[in-house]
C-alpha atoms as a PDB file:
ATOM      1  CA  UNK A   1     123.992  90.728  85.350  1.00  0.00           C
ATOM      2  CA  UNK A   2     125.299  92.407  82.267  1.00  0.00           C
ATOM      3  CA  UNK A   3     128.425  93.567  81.752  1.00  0.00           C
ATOM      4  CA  UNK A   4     130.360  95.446  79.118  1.00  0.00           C
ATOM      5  CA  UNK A   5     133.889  97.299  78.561  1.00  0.00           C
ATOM      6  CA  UNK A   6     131.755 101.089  78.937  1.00  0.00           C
ATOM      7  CA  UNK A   7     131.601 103.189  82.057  1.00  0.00           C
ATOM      8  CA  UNK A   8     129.396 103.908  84.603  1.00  0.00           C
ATOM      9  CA  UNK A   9     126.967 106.373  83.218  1.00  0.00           C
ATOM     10  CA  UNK A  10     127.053 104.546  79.815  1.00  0.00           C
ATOM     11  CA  UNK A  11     125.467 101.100  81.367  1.00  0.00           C
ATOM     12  CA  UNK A  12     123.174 103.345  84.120  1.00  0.00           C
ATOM     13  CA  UNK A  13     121.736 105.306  80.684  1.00  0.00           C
ATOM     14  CA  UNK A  14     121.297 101.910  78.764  1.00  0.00           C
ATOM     15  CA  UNK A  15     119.719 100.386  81.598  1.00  0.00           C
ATOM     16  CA  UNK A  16     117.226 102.894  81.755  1.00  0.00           C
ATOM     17  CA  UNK A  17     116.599 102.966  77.826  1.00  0.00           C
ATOM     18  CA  UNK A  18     116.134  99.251  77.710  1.00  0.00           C
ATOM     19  CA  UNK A  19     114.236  99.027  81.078  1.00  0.00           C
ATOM     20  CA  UNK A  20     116.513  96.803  82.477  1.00  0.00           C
ATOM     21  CA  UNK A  21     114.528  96.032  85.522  1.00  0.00           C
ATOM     22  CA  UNK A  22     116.256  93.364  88.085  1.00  0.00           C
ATOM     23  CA  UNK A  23     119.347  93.055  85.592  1.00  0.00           C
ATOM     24  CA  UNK A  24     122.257  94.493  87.550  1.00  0.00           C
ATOM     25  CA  UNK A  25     124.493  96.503  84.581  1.00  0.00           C
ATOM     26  CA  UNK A  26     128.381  96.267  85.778  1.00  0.00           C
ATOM     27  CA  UNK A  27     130.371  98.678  84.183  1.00  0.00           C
ATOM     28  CA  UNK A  28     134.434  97.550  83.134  1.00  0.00           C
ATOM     29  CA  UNK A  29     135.835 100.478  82.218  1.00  0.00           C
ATOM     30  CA  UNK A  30     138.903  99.619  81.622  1.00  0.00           C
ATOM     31  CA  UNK A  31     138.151  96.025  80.218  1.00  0.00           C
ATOM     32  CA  UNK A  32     140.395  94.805  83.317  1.00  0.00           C
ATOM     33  CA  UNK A  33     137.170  92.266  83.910  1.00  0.00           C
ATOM     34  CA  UNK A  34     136.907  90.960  80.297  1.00  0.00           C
ATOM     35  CA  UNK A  35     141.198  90.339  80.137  1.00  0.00           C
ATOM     36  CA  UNK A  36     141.102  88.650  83.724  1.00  0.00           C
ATOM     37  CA  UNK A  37     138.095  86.025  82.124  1.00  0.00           C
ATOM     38  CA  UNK A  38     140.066  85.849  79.093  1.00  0.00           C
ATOM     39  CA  UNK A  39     137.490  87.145  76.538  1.00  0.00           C
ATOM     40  CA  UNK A  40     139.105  91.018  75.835  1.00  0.00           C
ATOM     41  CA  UNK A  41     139.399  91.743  72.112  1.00  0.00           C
ATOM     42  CA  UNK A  42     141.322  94.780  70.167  1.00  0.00           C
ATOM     43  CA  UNK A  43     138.593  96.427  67.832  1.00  0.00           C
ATOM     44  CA  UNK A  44     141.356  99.080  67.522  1.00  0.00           C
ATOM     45  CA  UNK A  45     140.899  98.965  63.828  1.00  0.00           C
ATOM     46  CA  UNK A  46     137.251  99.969  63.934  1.00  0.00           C
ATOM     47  CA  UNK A  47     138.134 103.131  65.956  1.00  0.00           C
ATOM     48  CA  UNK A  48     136.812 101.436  69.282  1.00  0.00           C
ATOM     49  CA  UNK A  49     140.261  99.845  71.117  1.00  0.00           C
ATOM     50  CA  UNK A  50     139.665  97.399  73.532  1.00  0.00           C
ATOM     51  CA  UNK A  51     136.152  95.747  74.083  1.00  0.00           C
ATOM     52  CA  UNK A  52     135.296  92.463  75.623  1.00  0.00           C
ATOM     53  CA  UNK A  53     133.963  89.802  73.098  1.00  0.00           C
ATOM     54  CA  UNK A  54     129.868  88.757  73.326  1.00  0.00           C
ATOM     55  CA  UNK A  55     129.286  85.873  75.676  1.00  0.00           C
ATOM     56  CA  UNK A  56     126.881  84.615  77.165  1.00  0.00           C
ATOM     57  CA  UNK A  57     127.854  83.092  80.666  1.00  0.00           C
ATOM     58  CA  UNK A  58     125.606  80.942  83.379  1.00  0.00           C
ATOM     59  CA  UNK A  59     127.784  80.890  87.194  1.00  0.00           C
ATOM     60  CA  UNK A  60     126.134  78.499  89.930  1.00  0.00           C
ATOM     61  CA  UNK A  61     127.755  79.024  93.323  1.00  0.00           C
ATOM     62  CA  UNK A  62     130.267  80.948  91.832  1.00  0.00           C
ATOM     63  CA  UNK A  63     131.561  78.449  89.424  1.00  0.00           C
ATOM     64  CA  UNK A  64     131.413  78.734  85.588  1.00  0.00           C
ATOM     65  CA  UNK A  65     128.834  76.144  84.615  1.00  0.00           C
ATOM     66  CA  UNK A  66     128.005  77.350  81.172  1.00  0.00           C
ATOM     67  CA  UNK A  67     130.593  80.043  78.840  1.00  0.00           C
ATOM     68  CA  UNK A  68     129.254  80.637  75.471  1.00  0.00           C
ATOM     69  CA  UNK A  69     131.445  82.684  73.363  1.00  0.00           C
ATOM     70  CA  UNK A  70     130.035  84.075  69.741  1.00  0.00           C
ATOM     71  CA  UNK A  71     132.099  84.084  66.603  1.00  0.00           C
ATOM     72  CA  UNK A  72     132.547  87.199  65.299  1.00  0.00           C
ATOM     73  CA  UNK A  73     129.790  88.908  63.801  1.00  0.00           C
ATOM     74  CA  UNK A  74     127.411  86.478  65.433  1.00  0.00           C
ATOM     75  CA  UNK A  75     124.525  86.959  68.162  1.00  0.00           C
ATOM     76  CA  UNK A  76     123.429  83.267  68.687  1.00  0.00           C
ATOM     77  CA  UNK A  77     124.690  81.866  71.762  1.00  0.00           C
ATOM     78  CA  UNK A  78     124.888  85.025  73.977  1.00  0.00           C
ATOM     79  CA  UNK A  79     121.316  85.408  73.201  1.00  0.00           C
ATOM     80  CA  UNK A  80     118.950  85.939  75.993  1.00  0.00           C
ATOM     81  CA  UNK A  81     116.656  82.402  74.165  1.00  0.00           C
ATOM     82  CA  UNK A  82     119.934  80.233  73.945  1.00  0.00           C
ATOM     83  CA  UNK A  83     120.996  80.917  77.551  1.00  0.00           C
ATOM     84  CA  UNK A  84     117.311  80.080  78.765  1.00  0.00           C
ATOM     85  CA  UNK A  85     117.223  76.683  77.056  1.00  0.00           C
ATOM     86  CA  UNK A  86     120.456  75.721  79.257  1.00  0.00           C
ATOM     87  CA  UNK A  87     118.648  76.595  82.761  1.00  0.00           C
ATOM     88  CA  UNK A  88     116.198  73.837  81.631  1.00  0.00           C
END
């Protein structure tokens, strides 16, 4: 699953650009998902309010096993590679 702090139609039109496939895109609005997890962030300064920081984030039987949280600016351990080498 993917999610991200955009609506509906946002993550249904990405989905479709990207050809998402199987990946289910959830849509948090309001970022409500992204506080609850701890992991909202205030881009406020950059003219884009609240947004959910990049993660990366493996659940087995509905338990966290893996959270991997990028420093800012980064795109390493949310990365689609880095996540796969932790199912091994």
């Amino acid at each position: 699953a993917c999610t991200s702090v955009n609506d509906h139609f946002v993550m249904s039109a990405w989905a479709k650009d990207q050809s998402a496939g199987d990946i289910v895109m959830l849509a948090d609005g309001s970022g409500d998902f992204a506080k609850s997890i701890g992991l909202d962030a205030d881009f406020s300064k950059f003219g884009m309010g609240l947004r959910s920081k990049r993660y990366s984030m493996i659940v087995k039987d509905g338990v966290v096993d893996k959270l991997n949280v990028e420093e800012a600016g980064e795109y390493k351990v949310s990365s689609a590679e880095h996540m796969l080498s932790q199912l091994g």
